[in-house]
C-alpha atoms as a PDB file:
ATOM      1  CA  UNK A   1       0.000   0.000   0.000  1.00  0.00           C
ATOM      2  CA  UNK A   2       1.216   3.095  -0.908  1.00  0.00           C
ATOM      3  CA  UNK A   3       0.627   6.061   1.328  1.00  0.00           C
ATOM      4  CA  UNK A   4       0.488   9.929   0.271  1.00  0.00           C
ATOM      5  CA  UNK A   5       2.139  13.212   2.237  1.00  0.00           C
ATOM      6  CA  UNK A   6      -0.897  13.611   4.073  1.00  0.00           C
ATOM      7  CA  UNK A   7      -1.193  10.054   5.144  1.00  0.00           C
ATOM      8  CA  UNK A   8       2.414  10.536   5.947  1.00  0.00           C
ATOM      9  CA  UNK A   9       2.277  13.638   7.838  1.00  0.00           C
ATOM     10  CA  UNK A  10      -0.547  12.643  10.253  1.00  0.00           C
ATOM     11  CA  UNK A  11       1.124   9.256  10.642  1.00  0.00           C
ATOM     12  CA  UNK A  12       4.522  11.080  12.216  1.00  0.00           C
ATOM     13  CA  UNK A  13       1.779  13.425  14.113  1.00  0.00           C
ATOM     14  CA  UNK A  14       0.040  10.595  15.492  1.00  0.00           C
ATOM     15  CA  UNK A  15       3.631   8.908  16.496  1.00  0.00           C
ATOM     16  CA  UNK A  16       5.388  12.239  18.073  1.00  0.00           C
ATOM     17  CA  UNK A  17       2.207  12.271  20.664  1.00  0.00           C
ATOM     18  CA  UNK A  18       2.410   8.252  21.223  1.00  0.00           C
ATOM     19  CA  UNK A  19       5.560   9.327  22.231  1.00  0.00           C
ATOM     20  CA  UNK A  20       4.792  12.287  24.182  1.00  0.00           C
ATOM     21  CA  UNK A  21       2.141   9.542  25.917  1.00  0.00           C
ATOM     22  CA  UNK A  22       4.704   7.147  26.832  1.00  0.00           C
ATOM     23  CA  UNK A  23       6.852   9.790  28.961  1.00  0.00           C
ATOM     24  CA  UNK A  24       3.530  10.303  30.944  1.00  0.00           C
ATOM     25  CA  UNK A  25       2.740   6.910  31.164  1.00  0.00           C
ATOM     26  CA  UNK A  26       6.179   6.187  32.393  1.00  0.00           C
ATOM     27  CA  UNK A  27       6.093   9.076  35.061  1.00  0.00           C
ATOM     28  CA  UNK A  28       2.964   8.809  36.213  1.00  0.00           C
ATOM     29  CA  UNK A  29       2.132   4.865  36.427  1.00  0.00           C
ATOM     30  CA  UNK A  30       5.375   4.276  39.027  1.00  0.00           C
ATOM     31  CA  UNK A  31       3.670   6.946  40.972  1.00  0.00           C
ATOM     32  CA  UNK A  32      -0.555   5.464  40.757  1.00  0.00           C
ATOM     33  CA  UNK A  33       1.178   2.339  41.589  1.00  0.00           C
ATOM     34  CA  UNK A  34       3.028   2.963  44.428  1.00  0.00           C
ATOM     35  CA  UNK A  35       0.721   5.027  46.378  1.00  0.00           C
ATOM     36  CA  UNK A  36      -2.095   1.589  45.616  1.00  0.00           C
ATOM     37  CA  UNK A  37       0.421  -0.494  46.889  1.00  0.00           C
ATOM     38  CA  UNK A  38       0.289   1.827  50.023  1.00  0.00           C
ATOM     39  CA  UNK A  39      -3.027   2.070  50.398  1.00  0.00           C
ATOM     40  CA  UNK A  40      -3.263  -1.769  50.370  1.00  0.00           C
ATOM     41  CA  UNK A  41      -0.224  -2.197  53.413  1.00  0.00           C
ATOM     42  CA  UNK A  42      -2.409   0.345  55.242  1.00  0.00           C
ATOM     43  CA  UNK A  43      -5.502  -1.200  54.843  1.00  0.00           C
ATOM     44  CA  UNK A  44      -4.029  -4.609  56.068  1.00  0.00           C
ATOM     45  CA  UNK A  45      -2.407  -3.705  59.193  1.00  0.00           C
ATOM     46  CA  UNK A  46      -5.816  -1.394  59.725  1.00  0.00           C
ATOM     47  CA  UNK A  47      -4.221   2.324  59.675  1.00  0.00           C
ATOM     48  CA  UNK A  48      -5.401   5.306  58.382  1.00  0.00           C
ATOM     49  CA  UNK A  49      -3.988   6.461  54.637  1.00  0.00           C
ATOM     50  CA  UNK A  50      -3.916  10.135  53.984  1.00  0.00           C
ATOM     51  CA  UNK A  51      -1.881  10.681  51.109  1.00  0.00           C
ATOM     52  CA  UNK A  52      -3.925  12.298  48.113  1.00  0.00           C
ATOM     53  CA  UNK A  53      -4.327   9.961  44.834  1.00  0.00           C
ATOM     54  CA  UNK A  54      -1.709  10.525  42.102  1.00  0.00           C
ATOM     55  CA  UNK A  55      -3.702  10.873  38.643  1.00  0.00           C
ATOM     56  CA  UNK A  56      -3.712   7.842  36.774  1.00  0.00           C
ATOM     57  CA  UNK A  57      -1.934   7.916  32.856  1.00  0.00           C
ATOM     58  CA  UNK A  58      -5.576   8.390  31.244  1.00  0.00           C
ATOM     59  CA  UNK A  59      -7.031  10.887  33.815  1.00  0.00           C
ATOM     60  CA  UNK A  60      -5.811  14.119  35.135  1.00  0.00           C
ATOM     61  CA  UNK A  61      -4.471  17.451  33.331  1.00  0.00           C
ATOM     62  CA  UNK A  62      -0.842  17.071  32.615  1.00  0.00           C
ATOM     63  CA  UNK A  63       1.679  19.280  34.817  1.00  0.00           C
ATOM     64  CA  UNK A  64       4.586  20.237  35.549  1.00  0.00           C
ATOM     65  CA  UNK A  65       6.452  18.179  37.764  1.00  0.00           C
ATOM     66  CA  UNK A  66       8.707  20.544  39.057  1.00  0.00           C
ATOM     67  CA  UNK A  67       5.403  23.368  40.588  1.00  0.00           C
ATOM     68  CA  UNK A  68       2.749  21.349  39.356  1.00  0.00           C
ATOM     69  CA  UNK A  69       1.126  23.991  37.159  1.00  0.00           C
ATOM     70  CA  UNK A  70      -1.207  22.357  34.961  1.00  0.00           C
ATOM     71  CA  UNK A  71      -0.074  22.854  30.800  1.00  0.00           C
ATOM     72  CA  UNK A  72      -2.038  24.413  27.954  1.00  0.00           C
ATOM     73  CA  UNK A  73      -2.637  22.577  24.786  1.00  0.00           C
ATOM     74  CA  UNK A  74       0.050  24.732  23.489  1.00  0.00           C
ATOM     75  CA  UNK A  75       2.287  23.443  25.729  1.00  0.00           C
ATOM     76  CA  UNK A  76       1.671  20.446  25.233  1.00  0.00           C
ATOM     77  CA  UNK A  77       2.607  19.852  21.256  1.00  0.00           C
ATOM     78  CA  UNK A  78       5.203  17.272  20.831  1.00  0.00           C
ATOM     79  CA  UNK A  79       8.556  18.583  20.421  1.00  0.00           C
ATOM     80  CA  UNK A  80       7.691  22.438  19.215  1.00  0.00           C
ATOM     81  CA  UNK A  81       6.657  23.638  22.470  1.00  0.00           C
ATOM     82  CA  UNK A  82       9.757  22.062  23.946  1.00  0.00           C
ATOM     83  CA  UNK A  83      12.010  23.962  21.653  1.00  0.00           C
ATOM     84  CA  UNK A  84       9.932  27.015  21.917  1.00  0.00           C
ATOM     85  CA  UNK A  85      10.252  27.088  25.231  1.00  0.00           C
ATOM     86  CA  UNK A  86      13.997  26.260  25.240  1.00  0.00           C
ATOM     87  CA  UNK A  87      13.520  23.040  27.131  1.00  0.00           C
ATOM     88  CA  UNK A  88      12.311  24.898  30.718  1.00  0.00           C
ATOM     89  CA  UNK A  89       8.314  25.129  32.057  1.00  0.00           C
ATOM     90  CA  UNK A  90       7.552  28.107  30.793  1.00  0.00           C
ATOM     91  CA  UNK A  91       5.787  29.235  34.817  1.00  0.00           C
ATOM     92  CA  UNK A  92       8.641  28.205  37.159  1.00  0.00           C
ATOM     93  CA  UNK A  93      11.710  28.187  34.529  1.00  0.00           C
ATOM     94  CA  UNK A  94      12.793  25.190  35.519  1.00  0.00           C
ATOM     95  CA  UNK A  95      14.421  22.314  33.053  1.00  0.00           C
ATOM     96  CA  UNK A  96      12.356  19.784  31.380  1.00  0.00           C
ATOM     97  CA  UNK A  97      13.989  16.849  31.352  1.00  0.00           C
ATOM     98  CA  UNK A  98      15.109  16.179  27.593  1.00  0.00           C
ATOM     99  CA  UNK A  99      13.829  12.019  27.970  1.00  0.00           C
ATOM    100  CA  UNK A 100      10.171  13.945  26.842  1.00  0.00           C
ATOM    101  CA  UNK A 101      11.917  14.928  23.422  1.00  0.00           C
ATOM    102  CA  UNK A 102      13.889  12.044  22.940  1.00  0.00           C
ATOM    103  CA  UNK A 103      10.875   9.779  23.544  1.00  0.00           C
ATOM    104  CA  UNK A 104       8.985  11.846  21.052  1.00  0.00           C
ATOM    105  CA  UNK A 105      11.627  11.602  18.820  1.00  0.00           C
ATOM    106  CA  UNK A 106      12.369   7.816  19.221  1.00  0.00           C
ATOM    107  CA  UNK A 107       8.658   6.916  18.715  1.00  0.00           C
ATOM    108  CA  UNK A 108       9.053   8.792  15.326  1.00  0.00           C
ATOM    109  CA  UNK A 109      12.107   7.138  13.984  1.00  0.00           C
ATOM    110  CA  UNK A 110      11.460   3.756  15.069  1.00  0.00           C
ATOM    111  CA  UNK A 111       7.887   3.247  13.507  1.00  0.00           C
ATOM    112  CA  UNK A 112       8.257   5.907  10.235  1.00  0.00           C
ATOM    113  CA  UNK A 113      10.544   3.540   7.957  1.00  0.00           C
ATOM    114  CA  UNK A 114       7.810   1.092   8.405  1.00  0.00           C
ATOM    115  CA  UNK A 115       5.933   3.092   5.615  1.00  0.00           C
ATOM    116  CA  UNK A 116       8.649   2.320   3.176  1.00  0.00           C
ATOM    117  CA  UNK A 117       8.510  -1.369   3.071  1.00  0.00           C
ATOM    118  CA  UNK A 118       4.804  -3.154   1.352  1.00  0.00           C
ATOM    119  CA  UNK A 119       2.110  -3.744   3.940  1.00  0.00           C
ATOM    120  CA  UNK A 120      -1.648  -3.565   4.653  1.00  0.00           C
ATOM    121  CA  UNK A 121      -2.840  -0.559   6.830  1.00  0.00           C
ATOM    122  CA  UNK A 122      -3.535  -3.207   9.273  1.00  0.00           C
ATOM    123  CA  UNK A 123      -0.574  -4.113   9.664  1.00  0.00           C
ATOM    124  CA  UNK A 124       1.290  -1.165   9.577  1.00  0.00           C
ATOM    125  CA  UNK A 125      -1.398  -0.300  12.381  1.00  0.00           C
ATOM    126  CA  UNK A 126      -0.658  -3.367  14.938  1.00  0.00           C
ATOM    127  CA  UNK A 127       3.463  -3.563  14.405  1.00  0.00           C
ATOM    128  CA  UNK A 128       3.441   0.684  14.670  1.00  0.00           C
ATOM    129  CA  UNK A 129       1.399  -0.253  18.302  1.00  0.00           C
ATOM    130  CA  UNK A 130       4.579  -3.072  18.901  1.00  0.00           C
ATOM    131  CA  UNK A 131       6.908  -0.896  18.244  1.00  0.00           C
ATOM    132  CA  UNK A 132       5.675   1.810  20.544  1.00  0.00           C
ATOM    133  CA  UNK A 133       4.692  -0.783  23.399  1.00  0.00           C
ATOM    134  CA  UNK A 134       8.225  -2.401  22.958  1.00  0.00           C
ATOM    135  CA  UNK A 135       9.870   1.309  23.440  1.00  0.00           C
ATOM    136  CA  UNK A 136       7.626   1.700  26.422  1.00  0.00           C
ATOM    137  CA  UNK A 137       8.884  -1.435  27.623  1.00  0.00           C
ATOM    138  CA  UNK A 138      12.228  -0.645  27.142  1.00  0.00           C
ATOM    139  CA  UNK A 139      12.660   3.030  28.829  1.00  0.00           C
ATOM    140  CA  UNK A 140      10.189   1.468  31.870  1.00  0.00           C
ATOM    141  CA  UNK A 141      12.132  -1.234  32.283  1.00  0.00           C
ATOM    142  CA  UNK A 142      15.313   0.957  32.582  1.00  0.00           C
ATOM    143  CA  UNK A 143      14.319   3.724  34.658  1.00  0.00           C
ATOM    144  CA  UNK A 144      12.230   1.721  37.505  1.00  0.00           C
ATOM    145  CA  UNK A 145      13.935  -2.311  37.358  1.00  0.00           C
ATOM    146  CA  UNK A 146      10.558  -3.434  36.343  1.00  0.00           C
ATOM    147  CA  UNK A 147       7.988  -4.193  33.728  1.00  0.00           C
ATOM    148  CA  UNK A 148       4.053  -3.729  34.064  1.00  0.00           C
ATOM    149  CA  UNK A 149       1.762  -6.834  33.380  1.00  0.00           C
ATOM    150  CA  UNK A 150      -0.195  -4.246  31.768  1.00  0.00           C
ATOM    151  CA  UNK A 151       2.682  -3.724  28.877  1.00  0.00           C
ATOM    152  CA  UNK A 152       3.732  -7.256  28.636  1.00  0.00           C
ATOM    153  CA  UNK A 153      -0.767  -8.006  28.244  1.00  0.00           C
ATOM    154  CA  UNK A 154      -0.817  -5.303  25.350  1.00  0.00           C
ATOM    155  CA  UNK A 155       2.456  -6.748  23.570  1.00  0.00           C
ATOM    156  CA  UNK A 156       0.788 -10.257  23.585  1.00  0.00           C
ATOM    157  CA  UNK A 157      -3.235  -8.974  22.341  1.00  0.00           C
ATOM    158  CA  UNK A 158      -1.260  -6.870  19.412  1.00  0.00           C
ATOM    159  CA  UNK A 159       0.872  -9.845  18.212  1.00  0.00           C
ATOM    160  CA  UNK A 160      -1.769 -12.617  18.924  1.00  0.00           C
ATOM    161  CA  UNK A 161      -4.275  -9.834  16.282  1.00  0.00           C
ATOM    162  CA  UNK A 162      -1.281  -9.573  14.413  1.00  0.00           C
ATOM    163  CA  UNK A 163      -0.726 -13.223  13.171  1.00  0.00           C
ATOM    164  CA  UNK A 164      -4.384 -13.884  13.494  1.00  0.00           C
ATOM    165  CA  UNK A 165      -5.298 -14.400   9.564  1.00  0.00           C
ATOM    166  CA  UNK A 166      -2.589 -16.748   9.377  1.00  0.00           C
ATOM    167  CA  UNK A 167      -3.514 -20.056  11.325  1.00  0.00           C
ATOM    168  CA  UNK A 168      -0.184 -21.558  10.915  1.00  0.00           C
ATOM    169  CA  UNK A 169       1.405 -18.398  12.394  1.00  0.00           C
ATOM    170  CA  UNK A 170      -0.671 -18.529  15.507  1.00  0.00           C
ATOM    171  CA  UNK A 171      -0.458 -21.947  16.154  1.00  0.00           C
ATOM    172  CA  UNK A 172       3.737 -21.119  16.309  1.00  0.00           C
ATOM    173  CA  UNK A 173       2.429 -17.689  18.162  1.00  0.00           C
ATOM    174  CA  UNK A 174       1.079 -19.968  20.996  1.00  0.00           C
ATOM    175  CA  UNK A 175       3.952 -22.177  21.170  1.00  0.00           C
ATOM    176  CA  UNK A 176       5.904 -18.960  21.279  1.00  0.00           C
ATOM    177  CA  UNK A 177       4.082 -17.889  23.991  1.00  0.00           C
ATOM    178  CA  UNK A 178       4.562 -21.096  26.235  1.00  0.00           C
ATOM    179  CA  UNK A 179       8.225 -21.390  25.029  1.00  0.00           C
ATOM    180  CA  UNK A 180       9.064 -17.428  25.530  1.00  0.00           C
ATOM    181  CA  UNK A 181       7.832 -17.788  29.111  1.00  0.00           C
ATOM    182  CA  UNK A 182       8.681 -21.270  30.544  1.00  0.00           C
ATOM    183  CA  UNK A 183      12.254 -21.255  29.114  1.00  0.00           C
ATOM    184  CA  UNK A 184      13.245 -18.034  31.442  1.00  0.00           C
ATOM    185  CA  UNK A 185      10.789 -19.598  34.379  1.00  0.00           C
ATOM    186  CA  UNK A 186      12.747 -22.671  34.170  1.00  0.00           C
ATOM    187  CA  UNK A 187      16.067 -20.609  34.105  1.00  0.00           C
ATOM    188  CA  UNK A 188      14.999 -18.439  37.042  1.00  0.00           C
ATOM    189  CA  UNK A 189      14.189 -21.307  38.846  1.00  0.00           C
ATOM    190  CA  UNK A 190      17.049 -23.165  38.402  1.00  0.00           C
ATOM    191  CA  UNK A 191      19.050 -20.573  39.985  1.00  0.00           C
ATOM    192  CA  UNK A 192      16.951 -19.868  42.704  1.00  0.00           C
ATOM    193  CA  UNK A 193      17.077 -23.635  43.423  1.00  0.00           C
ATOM    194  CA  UNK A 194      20.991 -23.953  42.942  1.00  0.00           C
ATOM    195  CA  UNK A 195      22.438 -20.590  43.774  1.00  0.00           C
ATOM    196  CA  UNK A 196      19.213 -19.115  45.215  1.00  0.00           C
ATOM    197  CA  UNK A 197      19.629 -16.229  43.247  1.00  0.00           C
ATOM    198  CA  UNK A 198      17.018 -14.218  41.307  1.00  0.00           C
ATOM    199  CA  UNK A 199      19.019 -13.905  38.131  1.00  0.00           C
ATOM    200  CA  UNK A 200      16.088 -12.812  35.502  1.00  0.00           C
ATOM    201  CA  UNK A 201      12.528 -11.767  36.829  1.00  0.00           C
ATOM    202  CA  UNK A 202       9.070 -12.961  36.036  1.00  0.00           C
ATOM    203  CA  UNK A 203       8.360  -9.554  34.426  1.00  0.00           C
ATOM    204  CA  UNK A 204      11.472 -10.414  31.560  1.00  0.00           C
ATOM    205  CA  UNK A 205       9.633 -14.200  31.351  1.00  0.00           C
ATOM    206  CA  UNK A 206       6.392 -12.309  30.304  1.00  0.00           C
ATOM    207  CA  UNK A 207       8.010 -10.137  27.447  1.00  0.00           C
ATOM    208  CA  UNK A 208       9.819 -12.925  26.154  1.00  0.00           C
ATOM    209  CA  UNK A 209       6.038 -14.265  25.695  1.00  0.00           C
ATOM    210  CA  UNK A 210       4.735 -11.725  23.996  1.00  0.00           C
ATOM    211  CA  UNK A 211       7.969 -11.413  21.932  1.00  0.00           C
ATOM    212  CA  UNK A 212       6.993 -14.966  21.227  1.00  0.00           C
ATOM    213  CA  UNK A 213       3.760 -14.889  20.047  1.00  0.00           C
ATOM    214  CA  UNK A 214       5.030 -11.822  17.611  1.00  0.00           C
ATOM    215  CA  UNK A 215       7.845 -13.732  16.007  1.00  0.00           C
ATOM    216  CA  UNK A 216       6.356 -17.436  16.822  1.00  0.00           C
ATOM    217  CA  UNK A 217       8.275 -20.217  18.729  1.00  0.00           C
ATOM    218  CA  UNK A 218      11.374 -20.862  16.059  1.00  0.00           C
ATOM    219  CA  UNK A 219      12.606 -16.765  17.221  1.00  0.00           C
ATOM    220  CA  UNK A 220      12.680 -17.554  21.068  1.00  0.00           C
ATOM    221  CA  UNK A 221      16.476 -18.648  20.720  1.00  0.00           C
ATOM    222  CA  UNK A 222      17.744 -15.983  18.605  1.00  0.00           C
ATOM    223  CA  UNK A 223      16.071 -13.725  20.632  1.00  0.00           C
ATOM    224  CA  UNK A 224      17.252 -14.751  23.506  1.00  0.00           C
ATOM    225  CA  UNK A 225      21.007 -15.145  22.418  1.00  0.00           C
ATOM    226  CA  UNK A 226      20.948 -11.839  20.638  1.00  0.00           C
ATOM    227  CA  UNK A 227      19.899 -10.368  24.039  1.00  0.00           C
ATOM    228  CA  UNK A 228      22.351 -11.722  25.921  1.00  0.00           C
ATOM    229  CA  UNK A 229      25.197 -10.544  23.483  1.00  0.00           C
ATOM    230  CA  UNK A 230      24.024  -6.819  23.482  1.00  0.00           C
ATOM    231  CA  UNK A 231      23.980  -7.309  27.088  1.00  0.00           C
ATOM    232  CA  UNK A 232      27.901  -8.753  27.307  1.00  0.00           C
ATOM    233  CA  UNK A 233      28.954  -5.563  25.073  1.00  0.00           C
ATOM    234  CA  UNK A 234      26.217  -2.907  27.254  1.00  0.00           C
ATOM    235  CA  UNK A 235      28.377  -4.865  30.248  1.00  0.00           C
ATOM    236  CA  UNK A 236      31.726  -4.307  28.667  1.00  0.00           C
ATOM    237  CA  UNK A 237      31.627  -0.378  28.153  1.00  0.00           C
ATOM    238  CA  UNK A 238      29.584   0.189  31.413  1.00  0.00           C
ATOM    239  CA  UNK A 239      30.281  -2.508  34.194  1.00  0.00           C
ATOM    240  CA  UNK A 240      27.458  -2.500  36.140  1.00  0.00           C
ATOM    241  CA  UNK A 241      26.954  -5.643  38.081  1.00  0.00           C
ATOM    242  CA  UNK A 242      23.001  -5.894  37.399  1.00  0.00           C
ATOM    243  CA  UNK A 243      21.137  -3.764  35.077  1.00  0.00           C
ATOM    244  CA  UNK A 244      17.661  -4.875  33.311  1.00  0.00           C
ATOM    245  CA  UNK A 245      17.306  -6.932  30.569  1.00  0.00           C
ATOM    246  CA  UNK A 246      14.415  -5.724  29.050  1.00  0.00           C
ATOM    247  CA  UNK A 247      15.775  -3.082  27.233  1.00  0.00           C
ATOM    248  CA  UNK A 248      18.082  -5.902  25.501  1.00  0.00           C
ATOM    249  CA  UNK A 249      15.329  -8.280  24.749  1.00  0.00           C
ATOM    250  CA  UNK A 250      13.083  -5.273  22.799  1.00  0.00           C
ATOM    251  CA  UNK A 251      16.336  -4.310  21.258  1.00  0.00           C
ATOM    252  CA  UNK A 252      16.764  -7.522  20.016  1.00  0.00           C
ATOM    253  CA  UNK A 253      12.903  -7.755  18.953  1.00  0.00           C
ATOM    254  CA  UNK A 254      13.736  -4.851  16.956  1.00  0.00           C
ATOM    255  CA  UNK A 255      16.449  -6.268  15.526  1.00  0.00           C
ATOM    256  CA  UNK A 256      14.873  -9.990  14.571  1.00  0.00           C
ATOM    257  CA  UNK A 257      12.198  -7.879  12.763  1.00  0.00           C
ATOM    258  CA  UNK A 258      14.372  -5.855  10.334  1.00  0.00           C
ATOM    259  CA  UNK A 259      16.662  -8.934   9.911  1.00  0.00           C
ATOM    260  CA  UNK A 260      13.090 -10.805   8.937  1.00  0.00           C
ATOM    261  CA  UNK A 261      11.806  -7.704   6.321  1.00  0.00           C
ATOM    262  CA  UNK A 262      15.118  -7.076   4.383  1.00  0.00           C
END
């Protein structure tokens, strides 16, 4: 399918506020959580809670985190109003922090070559949605140590719609699934039995699933081998003893798909 300038233009449009989207999601949902899980340790032990409910990622105006001052539409447009405003909140001067723009940005140049290459709108819908969930995953996963349910659910609906039309490719979607999750449970556990150490968490087990049902069952060991070398270099030139793997996992997602389409 081919697709015109204006197609084009409110495609990247649509992207840059996915992106914008994302960097609230990924500020505010560490936040809705904690003060629920809270709530809940409260309400257990029987004491009072008096702390005032963060605004979920769907409700609420958006804000400033630095005074709170709730933003305009205008300040609000994905990547103009941070240059226009020279990357500081335009009430108490203070720095934005530049992850908004790069988000933005990233969102934009990860899904926009996908127009070049031949596919349905459909498609070009659901792997755009991928793409975006997997850069969620990836910036979450890096920032807080952990990955929502809610991400990992979202990454398996899109691919399971994705391969849908194509029973052979959800058949191998489902084994993907099963494989993409039990083969890091069974690792985890294996540790925790032998060395009782938590090497990889449940959360990494769960994208590996919906990784899984994207690419089907054969991808699980490339995936997982391609990880684990972009995590031996990420070691290499940083050194830190535990960092997420996530981030290498979607990388290598990214990766697998590109290798697949050229």
């Amino acid at each position: 399918m081919q697709y015109d300038i204006t197609f084009t233009f409110f495609y990247s449009l649509t992207l840059l506020c996915i992106g914008s989207f994302i960097s609230a999601f990924i500020h505010r949902w560490p936040l809705f959580c904690e003060y629920h899980w809270k709530k809940e340790a409260h309400d257990i032990v029987g004491l009072s809670f008096d702390e005032d409910q963060p605004p979920s990622f769907i409700s609420g105006r958006s804000q400033c985190p630095k005074c709170h001052t709730q933003l305009s539409i205008l300040e609000l447009i994905p990547i103009v109003s941070y240059l226009i405003q020279l990357g500081k909140c335009r009430h108490c001067k203070k720095p934005i922090s530049l992850s908004y723009l790069v988000t933005e940005i990233a969102a934009l140049l990860l899904c926009l070559p996908l127009l070049f290459f031949k596919m349905s709108l459909f498609e070009l819908i659901l792997i755009s949605s991928i793409f975006c969930c997997l850069l969620t995953i990836t910036i979450f996963d890096y920032k807080h140590q952990w990955i929502p349910d809610e991400l990992n659910g979202l990454l398996i609906i899109l691919s399971l719609v994705l391969v849908l039309p194509n029973e052979v490719q959800t058949i191998s979607s489902v084994y993907g699934i099963l494989f993409g999750y039990g083969g890091i449970y069974l690792i985890r556990l294996f540790f925790l039995q032998i060395r009782k150490v938590e090497v990889i968490g449940l959360g990494d087990a769960k994208l590996l699933a919906g990784i899984g049902a994207w690419f089907g069952a054969f991808s699980i060991s490339y995936i997982v081998f391609m990880a684990s070398l972009f995590g031996i270099v990420a070691y290499i030139f940083h050194r830190q003893r535990q960092s997420a793997f996530g981030p290498y996992l979607c990388l290598s997602a990214y990766t697998f798909f590109w290798y697949q389409i050229l």
